[in-house]
Structure formats: structure tokens, C-alpha cells
PDB file of N, CA and C in Angstrom:
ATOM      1  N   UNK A   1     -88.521  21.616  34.407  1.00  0.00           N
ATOM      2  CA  UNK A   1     -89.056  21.663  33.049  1.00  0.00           C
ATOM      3  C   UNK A   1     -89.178  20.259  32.485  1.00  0.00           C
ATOM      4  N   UNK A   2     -90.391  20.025  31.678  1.00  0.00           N
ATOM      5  CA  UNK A   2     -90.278  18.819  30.842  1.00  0.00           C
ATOM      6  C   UNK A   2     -89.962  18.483  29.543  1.00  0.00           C
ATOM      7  N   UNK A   3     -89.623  17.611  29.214  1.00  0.00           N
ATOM      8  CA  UNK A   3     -89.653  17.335  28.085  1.00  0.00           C
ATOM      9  C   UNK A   3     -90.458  17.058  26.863  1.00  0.00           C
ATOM     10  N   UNK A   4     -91.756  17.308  26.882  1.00  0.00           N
ATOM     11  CA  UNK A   4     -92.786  16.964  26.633  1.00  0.00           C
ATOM     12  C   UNK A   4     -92.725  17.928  24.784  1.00  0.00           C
ATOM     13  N   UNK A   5     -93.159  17.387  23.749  1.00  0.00           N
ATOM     14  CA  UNK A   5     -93.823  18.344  22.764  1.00  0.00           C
ATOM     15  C   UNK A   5     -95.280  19.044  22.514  1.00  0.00           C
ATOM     16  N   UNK A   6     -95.104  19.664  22.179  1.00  0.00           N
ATOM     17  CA  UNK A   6     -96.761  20.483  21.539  1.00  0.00           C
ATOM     18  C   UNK A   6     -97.277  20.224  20.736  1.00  0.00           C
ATOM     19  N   UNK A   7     -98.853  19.750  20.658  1.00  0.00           N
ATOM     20  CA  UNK A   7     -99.030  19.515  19.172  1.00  0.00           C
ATOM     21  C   UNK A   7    -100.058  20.264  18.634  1.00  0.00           C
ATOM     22  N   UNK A   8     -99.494  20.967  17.658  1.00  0.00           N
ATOM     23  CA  UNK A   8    -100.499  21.828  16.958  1.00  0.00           C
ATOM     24  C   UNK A   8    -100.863  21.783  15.445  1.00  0.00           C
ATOM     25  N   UNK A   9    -102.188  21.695  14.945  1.00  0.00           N
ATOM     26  CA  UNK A   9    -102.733  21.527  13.733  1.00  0.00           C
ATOM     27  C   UNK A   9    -102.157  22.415  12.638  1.00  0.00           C
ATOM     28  N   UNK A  10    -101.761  23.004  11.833  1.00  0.00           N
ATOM     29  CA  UNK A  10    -101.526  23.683  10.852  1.00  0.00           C
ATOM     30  C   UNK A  10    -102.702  24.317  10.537  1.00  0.00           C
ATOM     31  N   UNK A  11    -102.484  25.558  10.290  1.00  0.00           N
ATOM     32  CA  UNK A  11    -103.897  26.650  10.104  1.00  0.00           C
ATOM     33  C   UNK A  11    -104.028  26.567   8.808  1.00  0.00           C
ATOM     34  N   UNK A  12    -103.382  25.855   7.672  1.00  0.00           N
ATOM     35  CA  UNK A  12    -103.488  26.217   6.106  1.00  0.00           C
ATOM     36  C   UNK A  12    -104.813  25.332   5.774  1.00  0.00           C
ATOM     37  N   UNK A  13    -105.785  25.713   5.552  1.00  0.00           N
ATOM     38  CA  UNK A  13    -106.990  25.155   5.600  1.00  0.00           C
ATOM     39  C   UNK A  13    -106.808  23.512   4.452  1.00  0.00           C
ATOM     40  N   UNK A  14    -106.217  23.679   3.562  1.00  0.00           N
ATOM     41  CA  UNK A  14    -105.231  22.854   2.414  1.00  0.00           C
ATOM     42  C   UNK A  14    -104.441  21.286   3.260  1.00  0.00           C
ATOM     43  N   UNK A  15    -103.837  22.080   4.084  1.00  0.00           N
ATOM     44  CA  UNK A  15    -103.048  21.281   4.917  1.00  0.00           C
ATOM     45  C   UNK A  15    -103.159  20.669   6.316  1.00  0.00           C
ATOM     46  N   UNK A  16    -103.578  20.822   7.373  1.00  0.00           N
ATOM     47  CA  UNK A  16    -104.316  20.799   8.251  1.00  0.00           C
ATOM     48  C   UNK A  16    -103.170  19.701   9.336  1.00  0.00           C
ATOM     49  N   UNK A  17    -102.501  19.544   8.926  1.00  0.00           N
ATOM     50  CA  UNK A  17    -101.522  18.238   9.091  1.00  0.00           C
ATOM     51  C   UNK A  17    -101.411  18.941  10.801  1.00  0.00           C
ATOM     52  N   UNK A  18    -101.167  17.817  11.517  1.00  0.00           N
ATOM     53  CA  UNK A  18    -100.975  18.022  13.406  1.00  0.00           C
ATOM     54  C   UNK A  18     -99.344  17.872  13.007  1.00  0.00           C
ATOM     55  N   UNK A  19     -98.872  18.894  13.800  1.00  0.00           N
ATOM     56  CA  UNK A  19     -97.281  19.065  14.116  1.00  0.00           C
ATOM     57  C   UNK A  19     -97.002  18.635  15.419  1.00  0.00           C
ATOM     58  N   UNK A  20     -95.572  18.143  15.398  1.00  0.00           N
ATOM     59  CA  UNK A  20     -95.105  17.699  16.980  1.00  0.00           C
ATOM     60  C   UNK A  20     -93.913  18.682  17.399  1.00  0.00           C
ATOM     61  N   UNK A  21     -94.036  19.943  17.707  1.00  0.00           N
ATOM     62  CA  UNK A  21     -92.768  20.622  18.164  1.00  0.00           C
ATOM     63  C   UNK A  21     -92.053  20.920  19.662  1.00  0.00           C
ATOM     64  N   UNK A  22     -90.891  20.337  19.763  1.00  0.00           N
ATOM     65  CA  UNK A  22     -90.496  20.722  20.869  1.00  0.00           C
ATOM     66  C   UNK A  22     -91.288  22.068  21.659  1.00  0.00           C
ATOM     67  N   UNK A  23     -91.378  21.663  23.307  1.00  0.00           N
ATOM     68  CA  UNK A  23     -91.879  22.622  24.195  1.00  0.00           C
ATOM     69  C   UNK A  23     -91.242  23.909  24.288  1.00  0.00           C
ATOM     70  N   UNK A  24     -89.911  23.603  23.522  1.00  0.00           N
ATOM     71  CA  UNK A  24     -88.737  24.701  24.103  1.00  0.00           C
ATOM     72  C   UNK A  24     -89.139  25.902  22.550  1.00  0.00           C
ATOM     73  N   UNK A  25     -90.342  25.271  21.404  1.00  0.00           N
ATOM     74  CA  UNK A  25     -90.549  26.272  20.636  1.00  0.00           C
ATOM     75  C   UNK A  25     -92.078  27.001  20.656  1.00  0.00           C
ATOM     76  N   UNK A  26     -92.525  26.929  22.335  1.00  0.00           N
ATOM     77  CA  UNK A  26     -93.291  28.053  22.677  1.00  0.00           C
ATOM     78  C   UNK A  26     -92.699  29.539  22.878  1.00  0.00           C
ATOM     79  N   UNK A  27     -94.292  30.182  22.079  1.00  0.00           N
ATOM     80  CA  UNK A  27     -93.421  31.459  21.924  1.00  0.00           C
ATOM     81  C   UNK A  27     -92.632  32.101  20.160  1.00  0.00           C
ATOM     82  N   UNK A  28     -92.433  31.032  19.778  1.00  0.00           N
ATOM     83  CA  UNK A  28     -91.625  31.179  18.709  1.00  0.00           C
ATOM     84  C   UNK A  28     -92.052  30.534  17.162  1.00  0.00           C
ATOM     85  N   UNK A  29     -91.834  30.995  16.161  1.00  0.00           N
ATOM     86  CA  UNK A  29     -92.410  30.543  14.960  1.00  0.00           C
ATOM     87  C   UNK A  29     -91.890  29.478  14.403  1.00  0.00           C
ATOM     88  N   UNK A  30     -92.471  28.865  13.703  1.00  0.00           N
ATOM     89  CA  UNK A  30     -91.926  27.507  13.170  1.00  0.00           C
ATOM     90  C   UNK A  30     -92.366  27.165  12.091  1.00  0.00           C
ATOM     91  N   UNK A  31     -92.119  26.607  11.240  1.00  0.00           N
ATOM     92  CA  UNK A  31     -92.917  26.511   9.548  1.00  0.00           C
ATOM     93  C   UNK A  31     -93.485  24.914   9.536  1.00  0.00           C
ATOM     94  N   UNK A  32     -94.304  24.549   8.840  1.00  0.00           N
ATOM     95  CA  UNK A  32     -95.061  23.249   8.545  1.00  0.00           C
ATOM     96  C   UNK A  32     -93.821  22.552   7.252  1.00  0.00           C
ATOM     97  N   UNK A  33     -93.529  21.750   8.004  1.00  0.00           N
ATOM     98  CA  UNK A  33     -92.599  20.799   7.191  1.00  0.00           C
ATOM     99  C   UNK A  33     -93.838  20.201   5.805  1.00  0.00           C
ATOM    100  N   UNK A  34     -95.168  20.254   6.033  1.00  0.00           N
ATOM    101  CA  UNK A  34     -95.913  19.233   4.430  1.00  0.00           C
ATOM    102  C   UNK A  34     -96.026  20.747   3.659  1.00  0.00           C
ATOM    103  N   UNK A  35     -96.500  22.088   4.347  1.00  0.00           N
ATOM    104  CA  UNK A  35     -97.239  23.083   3.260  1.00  0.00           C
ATOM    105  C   UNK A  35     -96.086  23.987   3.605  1.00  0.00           C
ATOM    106  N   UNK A  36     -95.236  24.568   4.476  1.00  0.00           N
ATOM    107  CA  UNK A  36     -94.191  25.720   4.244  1.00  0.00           C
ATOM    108  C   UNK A  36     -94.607  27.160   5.299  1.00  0.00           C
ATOM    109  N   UNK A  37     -96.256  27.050   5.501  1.00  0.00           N
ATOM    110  CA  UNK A  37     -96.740  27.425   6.176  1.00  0.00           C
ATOM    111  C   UNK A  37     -95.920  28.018   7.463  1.00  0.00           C
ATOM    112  N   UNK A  38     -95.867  29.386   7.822  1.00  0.00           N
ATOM    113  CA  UNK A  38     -95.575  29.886   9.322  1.00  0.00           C
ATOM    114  C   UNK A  38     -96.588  29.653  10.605  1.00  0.00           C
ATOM    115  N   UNK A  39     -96.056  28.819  11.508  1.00  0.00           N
ATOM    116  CA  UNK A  39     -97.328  28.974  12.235  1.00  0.00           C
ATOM    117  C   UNK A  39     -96.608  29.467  13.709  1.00  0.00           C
ATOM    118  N   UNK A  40     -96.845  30.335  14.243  1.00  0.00           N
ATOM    119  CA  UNK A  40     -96.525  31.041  15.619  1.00  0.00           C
ATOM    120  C   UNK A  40     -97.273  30.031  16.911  1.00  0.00           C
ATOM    121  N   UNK A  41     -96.280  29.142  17.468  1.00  0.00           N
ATOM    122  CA  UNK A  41     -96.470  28.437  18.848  1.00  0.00           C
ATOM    123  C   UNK A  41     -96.974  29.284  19.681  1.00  0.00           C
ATOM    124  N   UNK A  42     -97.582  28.889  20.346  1.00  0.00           N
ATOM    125  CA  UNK A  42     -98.537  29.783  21.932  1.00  0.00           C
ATOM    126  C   UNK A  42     -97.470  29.540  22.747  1.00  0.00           C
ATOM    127  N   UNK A  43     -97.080  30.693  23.361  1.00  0.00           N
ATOM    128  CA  UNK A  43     -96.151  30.595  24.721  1.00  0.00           C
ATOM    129  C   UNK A  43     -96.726  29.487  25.828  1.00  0.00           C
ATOM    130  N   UNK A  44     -97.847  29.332  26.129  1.00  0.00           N
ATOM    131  CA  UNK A  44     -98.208  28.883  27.266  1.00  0.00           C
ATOM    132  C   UNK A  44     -99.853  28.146  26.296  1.00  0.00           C
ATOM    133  N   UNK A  45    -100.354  26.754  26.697  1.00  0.00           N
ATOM    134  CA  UNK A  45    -101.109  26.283  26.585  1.00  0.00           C
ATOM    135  C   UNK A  45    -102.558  26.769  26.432  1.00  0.00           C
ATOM    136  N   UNK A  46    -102.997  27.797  27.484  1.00  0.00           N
ATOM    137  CA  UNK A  46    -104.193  28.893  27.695  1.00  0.00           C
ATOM    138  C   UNK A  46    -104.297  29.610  26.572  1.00  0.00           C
ATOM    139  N   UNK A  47    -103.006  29.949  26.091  1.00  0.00           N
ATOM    140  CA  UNK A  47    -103.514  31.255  24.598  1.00  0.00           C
ATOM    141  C   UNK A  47    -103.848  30.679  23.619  1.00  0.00           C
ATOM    142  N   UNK A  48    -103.934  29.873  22.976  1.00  0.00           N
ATOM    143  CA  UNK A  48    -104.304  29.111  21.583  1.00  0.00           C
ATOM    144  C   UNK A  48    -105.699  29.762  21.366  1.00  0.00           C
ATOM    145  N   UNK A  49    -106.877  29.499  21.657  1.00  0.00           N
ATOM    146  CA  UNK A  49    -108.079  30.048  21.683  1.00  0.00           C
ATOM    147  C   UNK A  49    -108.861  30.252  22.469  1.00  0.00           C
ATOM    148  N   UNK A  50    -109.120  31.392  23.203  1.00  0.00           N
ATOM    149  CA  UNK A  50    -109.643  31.298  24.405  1.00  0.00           C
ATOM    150  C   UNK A  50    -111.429  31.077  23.638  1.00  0.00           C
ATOM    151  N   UNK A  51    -111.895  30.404  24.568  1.00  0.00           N
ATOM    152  CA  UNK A  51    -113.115  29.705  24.940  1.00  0.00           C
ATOM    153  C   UNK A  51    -114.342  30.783  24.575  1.00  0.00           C
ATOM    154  N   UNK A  52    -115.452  31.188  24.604  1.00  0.00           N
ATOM    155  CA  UNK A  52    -116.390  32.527  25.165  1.00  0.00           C
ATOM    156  C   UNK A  52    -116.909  31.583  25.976  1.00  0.00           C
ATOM    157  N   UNK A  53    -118.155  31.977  26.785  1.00  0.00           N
ATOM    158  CA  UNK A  53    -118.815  31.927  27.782  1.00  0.00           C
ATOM    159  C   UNK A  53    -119.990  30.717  26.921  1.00  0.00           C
ATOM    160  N   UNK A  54    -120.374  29.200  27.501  1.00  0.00           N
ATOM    161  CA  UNK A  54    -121.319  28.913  26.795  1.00  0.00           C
ATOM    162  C   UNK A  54    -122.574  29.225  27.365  1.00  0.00           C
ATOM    163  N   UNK A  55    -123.683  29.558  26.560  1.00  0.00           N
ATOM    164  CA  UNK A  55    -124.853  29.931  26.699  1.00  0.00           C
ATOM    165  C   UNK A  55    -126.000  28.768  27.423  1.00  0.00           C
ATOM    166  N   UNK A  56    -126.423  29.179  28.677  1.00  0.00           N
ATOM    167  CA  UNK A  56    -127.206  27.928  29.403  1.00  0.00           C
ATOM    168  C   UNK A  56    -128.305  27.793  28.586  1.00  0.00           C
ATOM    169  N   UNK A  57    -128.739  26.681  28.227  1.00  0.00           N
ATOM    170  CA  UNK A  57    -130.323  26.306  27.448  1.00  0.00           C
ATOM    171  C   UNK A  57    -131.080  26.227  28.618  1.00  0.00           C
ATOM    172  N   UNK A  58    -132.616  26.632  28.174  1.00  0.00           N
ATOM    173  CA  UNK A  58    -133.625  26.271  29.616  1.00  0.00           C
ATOM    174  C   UNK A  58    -134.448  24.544  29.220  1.00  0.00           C
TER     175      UNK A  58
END
């Protein structure tokens, strides 16, 4: 395992601030230290937003 953190944006459209949370709080909720905000860590890197399919131009 590494030591590495996660960094994730804050969803409060207001606040938007990038968070640095330990790896060990994937999976688990954590609040925005500037707005108070709950924001739920992605267990694993892949779930945050999966992608759709992009559309080929001709």
C-alpha cells in the first residue's frame, strides 16, 4: 500500500476548493474543512465519474 493522498474538488458549487485526503479515506465520508460540506471519497479511482462513449466526428 501507498502512501499517497486523493485529491478531490468539493461539489458545493460556492466552494469548489480541491481537498487533499488521506488514501486510507477511500470509501468513506469526509467534510470540506472551507464550506462544511459532506463529500463521500470513491473507494477506488475508476468510480468518480465514469466517462460515456465519445462520439466519432466524420
Amino acid at each position: 500500500m501507498s502512501d499517497e493522498s486523493v485529491r478531490i474538488m468539493c461539489p458545493n458549487l460556492t466552494c469548489r476548493k480541491v481537498l487533499a485526503v488521506p488514501a486510507s479515506a477511500r470509501g468513506k465520508t469526509v467534510r470540506c474543512r472551507n464550506c462544511a460540506t459532506t463529500i463521500r471519497i470513491p473507494a477506488t479511482l475508476g468510480q468518480a465519474e465514469p466517462t460515456p462513449p465519445a462520439k466519432k466526428s466524420a
